[in-house]
Protein backbone atom coordinates (compact mmCIF):
# COMPACT_ATOMS: atom_id res chain seq x y z
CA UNK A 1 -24.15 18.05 0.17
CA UNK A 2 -20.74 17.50 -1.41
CA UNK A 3 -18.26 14.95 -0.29
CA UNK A 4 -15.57 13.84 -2.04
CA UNK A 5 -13.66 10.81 -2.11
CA UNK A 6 -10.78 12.25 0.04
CA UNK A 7 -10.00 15.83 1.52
CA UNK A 8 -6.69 16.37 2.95
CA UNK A 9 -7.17 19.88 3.64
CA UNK A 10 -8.34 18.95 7.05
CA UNK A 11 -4.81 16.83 8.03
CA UNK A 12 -3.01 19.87 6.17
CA UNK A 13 -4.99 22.50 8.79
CA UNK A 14 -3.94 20.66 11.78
CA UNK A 15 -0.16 20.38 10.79
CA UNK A 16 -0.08 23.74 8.84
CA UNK A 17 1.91 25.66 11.38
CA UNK A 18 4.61 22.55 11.90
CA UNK A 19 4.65 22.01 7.93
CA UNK A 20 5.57 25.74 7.74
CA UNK A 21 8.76 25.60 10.43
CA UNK A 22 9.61 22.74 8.56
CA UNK A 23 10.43 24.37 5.49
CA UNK A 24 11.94 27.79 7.32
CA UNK A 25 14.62 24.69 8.61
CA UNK A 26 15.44 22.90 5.88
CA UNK A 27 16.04 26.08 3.20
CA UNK A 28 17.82 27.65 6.30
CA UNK A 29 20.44 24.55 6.34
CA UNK A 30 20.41 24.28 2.82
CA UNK A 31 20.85 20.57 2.46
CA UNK A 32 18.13 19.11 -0.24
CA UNK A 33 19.52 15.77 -0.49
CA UNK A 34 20.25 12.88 1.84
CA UNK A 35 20.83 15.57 5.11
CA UNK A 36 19.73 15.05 8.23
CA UNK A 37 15.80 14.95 8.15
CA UNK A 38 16.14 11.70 5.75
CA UNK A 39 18.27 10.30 8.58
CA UNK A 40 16.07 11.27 11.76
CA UNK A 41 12.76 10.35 9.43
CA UNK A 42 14.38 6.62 8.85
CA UNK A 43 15.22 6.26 12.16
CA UNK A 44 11.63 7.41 13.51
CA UNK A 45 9.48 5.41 11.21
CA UNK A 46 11.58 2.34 11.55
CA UNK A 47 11.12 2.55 15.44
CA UNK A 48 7.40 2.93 14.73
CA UNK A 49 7.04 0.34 11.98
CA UNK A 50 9.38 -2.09 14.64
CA UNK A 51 11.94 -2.63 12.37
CA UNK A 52 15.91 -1.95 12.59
CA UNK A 53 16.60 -0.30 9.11
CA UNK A 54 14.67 1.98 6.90
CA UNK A 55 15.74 3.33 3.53
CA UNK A 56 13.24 6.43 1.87
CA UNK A 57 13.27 6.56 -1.39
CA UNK A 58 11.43 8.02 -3.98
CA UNK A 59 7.96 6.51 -4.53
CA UNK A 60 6.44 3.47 -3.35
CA UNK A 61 7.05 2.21 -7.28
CA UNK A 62 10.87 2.39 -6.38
CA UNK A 63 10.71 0.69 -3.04
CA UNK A 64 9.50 -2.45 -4.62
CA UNK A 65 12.01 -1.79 -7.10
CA UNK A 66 14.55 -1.26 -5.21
CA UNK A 67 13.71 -4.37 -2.26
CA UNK A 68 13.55 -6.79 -5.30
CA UNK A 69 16.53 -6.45 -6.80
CA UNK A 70 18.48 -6.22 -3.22
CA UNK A 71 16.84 -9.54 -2.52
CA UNK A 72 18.76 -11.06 -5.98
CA UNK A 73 15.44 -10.89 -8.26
CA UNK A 74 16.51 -11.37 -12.01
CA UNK A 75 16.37 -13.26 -14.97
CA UNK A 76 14.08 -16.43 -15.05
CA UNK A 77 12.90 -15.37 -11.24
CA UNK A 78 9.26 -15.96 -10.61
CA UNK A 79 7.50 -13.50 -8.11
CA UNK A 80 4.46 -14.59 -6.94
CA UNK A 81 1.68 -11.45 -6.15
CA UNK A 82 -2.00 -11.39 -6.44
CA UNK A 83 -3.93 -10.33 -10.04
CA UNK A 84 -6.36 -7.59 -7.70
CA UNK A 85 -3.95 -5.11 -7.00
CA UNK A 86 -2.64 -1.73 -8.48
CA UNK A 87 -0.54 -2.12 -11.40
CA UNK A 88 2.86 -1.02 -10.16
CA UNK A 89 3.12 -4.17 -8.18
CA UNK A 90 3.57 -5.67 -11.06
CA UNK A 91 5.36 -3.45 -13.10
CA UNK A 92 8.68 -3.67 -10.30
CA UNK A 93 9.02 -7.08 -10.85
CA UNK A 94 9.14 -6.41 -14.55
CA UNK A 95 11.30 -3.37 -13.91
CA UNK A 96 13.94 -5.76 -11.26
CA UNK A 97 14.32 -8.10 -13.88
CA UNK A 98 11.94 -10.88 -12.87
CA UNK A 99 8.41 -12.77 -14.01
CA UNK A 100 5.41 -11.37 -12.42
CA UNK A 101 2.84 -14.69 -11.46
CA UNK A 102 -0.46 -13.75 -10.83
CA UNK A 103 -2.38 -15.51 -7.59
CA UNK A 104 -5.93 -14.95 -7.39
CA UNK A 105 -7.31 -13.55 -4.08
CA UNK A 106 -9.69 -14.70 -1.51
CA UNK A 107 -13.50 -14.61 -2.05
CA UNK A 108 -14.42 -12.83 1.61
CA UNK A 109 -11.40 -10.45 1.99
CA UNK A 110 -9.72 -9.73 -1.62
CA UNK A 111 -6.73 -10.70 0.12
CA UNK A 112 -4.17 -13.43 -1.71
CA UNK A 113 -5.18 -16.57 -1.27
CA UNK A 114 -2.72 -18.15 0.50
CA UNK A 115 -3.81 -21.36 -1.40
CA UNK A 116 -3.31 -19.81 -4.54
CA UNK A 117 0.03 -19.13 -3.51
CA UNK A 118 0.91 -22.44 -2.50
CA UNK A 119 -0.02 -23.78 -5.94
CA UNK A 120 1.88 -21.38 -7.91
CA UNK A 121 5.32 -22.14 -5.71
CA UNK A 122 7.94 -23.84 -8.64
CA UNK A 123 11.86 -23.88 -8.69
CA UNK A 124 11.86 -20.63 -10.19
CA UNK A 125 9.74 -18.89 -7.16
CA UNK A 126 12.28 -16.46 -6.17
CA UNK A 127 10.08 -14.19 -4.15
CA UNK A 128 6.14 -13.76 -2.50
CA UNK A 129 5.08 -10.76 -3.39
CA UNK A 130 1.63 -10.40 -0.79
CA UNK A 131 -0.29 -6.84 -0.81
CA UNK A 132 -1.57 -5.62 1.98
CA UNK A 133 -4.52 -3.80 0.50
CA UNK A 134 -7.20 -1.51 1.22
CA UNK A 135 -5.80 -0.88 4.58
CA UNK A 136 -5.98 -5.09 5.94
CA UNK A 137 -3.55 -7.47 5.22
CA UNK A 138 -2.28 -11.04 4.12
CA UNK A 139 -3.30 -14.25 6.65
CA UNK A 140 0.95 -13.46 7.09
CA UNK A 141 1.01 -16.66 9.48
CA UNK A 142 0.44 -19.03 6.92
CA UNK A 143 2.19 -17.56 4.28
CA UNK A 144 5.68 -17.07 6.73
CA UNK A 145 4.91 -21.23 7.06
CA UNK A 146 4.45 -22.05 3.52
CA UNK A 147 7.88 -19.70 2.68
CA UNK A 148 9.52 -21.22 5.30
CA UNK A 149 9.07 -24.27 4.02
CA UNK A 150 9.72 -24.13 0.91
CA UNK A 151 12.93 -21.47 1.09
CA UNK A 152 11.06 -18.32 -0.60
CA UNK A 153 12.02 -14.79 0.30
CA UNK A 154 9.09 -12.52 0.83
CA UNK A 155 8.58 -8.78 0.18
CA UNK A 156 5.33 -7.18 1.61
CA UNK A 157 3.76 -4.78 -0.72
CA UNK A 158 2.61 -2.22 1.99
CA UNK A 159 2.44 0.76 0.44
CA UNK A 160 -1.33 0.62 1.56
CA UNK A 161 -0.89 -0.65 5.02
CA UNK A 162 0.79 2.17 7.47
CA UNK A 163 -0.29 0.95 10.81
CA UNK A 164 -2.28 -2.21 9.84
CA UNK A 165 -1.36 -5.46 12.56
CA UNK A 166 -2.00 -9.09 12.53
CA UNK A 167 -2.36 -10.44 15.85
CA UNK A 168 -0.40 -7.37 17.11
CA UNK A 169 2.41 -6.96 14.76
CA UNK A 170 2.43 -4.54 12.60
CA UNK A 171 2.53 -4.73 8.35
CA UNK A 172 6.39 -4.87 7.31
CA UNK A 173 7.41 -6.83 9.56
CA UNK A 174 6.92 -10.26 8.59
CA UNK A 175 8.81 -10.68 5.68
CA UNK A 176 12.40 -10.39 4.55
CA UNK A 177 11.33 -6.82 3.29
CA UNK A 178 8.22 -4.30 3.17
CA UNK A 179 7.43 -1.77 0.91
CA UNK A 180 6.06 1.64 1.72
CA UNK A 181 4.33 4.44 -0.38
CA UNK A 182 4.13 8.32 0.51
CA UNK A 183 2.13 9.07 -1.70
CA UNK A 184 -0.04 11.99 -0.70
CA UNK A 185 -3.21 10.52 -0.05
CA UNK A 186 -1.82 7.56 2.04
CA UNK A 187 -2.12 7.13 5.42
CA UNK A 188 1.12 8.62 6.24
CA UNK A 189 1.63 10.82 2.79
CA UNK A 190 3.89 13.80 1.63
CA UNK A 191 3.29 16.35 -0.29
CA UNK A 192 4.62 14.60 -3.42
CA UNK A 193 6.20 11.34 -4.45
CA UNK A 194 8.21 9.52 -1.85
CA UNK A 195 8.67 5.74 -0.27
CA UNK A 196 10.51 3.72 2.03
CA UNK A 197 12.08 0.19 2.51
CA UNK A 198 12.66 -1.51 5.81
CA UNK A 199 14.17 -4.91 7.02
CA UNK A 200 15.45 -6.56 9.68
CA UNK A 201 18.24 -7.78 7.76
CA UNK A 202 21.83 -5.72 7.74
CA UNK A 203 22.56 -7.38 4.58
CA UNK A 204 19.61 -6.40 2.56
CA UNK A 205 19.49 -2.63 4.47
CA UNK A 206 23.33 -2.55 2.73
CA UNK A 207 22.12 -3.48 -0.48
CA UNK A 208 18.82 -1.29 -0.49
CA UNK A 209 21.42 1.73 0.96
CA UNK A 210 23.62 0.95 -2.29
CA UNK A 211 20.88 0.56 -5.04
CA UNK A 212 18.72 3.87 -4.70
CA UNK A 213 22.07 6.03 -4.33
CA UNK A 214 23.86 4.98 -7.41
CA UNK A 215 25.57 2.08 -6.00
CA UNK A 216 27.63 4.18 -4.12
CA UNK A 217 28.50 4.23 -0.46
CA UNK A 218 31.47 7.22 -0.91
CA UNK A 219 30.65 9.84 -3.62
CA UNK A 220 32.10 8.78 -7.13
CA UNK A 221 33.02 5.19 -6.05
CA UNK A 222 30.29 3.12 -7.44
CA UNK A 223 30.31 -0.76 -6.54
CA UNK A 224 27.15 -1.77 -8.36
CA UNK A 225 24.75 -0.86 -10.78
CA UNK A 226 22.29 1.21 -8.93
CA UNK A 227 19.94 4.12 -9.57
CA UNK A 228 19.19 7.66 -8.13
CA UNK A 229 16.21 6.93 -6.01
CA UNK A 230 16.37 9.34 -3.12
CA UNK A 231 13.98 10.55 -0.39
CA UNK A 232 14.57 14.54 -0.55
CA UNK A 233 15.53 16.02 2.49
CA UNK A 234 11.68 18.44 2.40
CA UNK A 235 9.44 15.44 2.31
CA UNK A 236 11.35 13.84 4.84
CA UNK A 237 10.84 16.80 7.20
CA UNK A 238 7.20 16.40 5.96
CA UNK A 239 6.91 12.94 7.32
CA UNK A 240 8.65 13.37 10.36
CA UNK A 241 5.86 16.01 11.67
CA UNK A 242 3.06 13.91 9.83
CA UNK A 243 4.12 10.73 11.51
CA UNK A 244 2.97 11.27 15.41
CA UNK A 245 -0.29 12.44 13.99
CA UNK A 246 -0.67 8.24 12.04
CA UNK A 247 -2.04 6.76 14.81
CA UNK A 248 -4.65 9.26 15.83
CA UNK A 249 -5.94 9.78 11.76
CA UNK A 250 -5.59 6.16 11.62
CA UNK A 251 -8.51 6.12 14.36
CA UNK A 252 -10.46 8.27 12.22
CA UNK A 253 -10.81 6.40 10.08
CA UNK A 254 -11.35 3.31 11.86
CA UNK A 255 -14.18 5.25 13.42
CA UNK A 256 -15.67 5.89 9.74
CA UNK A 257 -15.51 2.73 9.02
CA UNK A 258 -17.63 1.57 11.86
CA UNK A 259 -19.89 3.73 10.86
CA UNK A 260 -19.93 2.38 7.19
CA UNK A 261 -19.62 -1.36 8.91
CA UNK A 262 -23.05 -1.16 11.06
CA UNK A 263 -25.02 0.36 8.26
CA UNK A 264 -23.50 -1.29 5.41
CA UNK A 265 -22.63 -4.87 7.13
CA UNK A 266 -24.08 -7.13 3.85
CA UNK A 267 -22.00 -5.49 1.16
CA UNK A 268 -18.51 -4.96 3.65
CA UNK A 269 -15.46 -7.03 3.29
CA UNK A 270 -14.33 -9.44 6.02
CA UNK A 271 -11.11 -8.41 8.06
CA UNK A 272 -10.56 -11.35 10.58
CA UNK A 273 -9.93 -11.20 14.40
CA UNK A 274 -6.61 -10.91 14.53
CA UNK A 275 -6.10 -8.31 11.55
CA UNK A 276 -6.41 -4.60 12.56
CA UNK A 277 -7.16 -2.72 9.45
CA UNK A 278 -6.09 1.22 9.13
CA UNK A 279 -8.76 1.45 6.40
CA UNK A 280 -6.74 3.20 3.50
CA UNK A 281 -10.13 2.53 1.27
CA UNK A 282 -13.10 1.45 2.82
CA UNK A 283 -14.46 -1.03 -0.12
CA UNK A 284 -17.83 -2.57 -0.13
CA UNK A 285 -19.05 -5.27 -2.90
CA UNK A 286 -22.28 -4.31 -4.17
CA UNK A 287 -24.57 -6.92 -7.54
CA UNK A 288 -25.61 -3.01 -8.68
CA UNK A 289 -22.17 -1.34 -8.49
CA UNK A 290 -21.92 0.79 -11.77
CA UNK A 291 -26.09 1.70 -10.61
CA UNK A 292 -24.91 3.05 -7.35
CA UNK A 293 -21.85 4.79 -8.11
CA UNK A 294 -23.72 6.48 -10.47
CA UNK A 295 -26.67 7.63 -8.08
CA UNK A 296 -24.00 8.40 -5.22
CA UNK A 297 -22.41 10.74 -8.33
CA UNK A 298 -25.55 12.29 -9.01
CA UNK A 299 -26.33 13.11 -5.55
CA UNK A 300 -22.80 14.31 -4.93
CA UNK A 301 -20.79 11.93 -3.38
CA UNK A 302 -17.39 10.68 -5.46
CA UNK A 303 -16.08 6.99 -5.09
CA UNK A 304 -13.73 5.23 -6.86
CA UNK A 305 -13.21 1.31 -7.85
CA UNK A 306 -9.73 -0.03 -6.15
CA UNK A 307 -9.42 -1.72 -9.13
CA UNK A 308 -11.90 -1.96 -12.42
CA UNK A 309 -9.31 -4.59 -14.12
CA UNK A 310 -7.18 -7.01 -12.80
CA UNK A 311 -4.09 -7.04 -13.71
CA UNK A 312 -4.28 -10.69 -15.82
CA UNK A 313 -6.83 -8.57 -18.05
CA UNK A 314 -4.72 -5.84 -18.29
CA UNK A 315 -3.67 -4.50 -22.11
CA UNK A 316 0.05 -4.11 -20.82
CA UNK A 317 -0.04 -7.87 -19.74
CA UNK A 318 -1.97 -9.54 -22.68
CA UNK A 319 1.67 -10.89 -23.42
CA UNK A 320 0.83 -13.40 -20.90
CA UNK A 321 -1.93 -14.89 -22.36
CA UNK A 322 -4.00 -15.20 -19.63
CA UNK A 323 -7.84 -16.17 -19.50
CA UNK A 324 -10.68 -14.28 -17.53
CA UNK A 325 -11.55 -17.42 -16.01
CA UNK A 326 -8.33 -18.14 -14.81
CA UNK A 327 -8.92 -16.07 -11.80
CA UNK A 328 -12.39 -16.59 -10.86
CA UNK A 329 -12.87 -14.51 -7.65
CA UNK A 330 -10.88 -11.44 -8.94
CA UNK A 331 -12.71 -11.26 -12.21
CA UNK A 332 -15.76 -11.49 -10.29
CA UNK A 333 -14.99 -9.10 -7.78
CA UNK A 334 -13.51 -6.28 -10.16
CA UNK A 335 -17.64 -5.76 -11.10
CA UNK A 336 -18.94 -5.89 -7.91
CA UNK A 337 -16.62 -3.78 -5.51
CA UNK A 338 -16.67 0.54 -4.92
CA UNK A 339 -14.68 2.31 -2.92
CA UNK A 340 -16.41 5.07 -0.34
CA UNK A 341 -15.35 8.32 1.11
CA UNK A 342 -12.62 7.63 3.74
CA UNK A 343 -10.14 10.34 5.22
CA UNK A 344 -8.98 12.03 8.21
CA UNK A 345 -11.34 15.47 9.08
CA UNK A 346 -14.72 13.28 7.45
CA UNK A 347 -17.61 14.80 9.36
CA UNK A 348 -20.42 13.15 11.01
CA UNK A 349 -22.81 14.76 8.44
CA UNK A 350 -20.98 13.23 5.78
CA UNK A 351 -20.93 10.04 6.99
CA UNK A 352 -24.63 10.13 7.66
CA UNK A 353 -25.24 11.20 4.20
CA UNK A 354 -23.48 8.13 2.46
CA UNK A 355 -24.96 6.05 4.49
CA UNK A 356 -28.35 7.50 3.72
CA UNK A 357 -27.65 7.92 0.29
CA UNK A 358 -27.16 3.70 -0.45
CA UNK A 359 -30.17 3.41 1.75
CA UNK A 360 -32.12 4.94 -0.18
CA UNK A 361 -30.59 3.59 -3.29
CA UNK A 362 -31.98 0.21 -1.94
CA UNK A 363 -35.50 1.32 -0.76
CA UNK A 364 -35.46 2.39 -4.15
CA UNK A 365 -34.86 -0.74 -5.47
């Protein structure tokens, strides 16, 4: 049997007719740019995310990009985010004109350690910078408390996190800011590169509104230094007919992961009580890793790692000077951890087999 890491023909099947009336209407109006599907689709995933403003953009990348500097990031401004995490975290702060400072993340979820973060916090700590990854999310409670106290802005990186809640509330909408990714094989993905920004704060919507549209409110009148970051009007029509489906594929995979959780329970990541993960990856830590990916390979199942370096041991960060040991539980971690087959439309059968598959791997052993 054959199962690969994701499938999103299945999600494509069940929307194929809407998808297909979506493009008849927007080449009918002719309208590519900033029309009236990017309007409707802001307005609907705001309401869903519980937010008041929403701003699509183009990538995930851009809405940390974008969020940053609308939130004052620049020179000699720290941005705390955690070292396990894909590199374009990272790379926005660069990009926004700040200093990336690397956290390291807790031992039983791979989520920042709030800790961590508490000991980083200087004068120049402009902005916290927590990912919501895999699907789960930040301890947000403590973190909102230790910002609070000390006067730091906070951004949430969930680009990885459509749905997700802690203690009911739902991921971006805790901080000042939250970052989304459409990025086709999210949760809620197009069928290319796109993103979005929300806040609760008019202020920051105004700046976010200026920034991504080349500082300009009226056509040819630009009041700041902005860039051409737009959400185009036929992946907006995209998300709008993908987004009452979230919920439902969401449960899929919460269902799969069940699955993985009662057969796999020693090698599964903690999610406490009061988070509700939407299981973007479903990541289990494993003292044979590279041995098992390879004999899941072999025996035709694909996984990934979610992520092999962390980002203080990256090439494109050796700038920093940073130490393996300086991070403890990510370097650890980043040997141990593999990410399983996850997605909307994943059979029974293939469930079964993965699980039987690392069964076996360990009978074997």
């Amino acid at each position: 049997m054959k199962v690969p890491f994701v499938d999103l023909s299945p999600q494509y099947q069940e929307v194929k007719a809407e998808l297909q009336d979506d493009f008849d209407r927007v080449f009918a109006a002719q309208h590519f740019i900033l029309g009236n599907e990017v309007d409707e689709f802001e307005k609907e995933f705001a309401a869903y995310i519980g937010s008041k403003y929403c701003v699509g953009v183009g990538s995930g990348t851009d809405a940390l990009i974008l969020a940053l500097k609308a939130m004052g990031v620049g020179e000699n401004d720290e941005v705390i985010l955690p070292t396990h995490t894909f590199v374009a975290t990272a790379l926005a702060v660069i990009e926004a004109g700040g200093t990336p400072v690397f956290v390291d993340v807790d031992e039983a979820t791979l989520q920042m350690d709030v800790n961590a973060v508490a000991a980083a916090i200087n004068n120049n700590t402009k902005v916290i910078l927590p990912v919501h990854l895999y699907g789960s999310m930040v301890p947000m409670d403590q973190l909102m408390q230790l910002a609070e106290k000390h006067g730091i802005q906070i951004l949430e990186d969930a680009c990885q996190a459509h749905g997700a809640t802690y203690s009911g509330k739902k991921a971006g909408t805790f901080g000042n800011m939250a970052a989304f990714s459409f990025y086709p094989g999210k949760n809620l993905g197009a069928y290319g590169d796109a993103g979005a920004i929300v806040t609760n704060d008019p202020e920051l919507y105004e700046q976010a509104k200026l920034l991504h549209n080349y500082g300009q409110k009226k056509k040819y009148h630009h009041e700041m230094l902005g860039k051409n970051s737009r959400l185009d009007e036929l992946q907006a029509a995209f998300l709008r007919t993908k987004l009452p489906h979230l919920d439902s594929w969401n449960q899929q995979r919460k269902y799969i992961a069940q699955k993985y959780d009662v057969a796999l329970g020693e090698y599964r990541l903690s999610i406490p009580d009061e988070i509700e993960s939407v299981y973007h990856l479903y990541v289990i830590q494993h003292p044979e890793r590279d041995e098992l990916q390879a004999y899941l390979q072999e025996n035709g199942v694909d996984t990934l790692i979610h992520y092999p370096i962390p980002l203080h041991m990256q090439q494109c960060f050796s700038y920093m000077n940073h130490s393996p040991e300086e991070f403890p539980v990510a370097q650890k971690y980043t040997a141990r951890i593999l990410s399983l087959p996850i997605y909307p439309g994943m059979t029974d059968e293939q469930i079964a087999y993965v699980i039987e598959l690392i069964q076996s791997f360990e009978n074997e052993k």
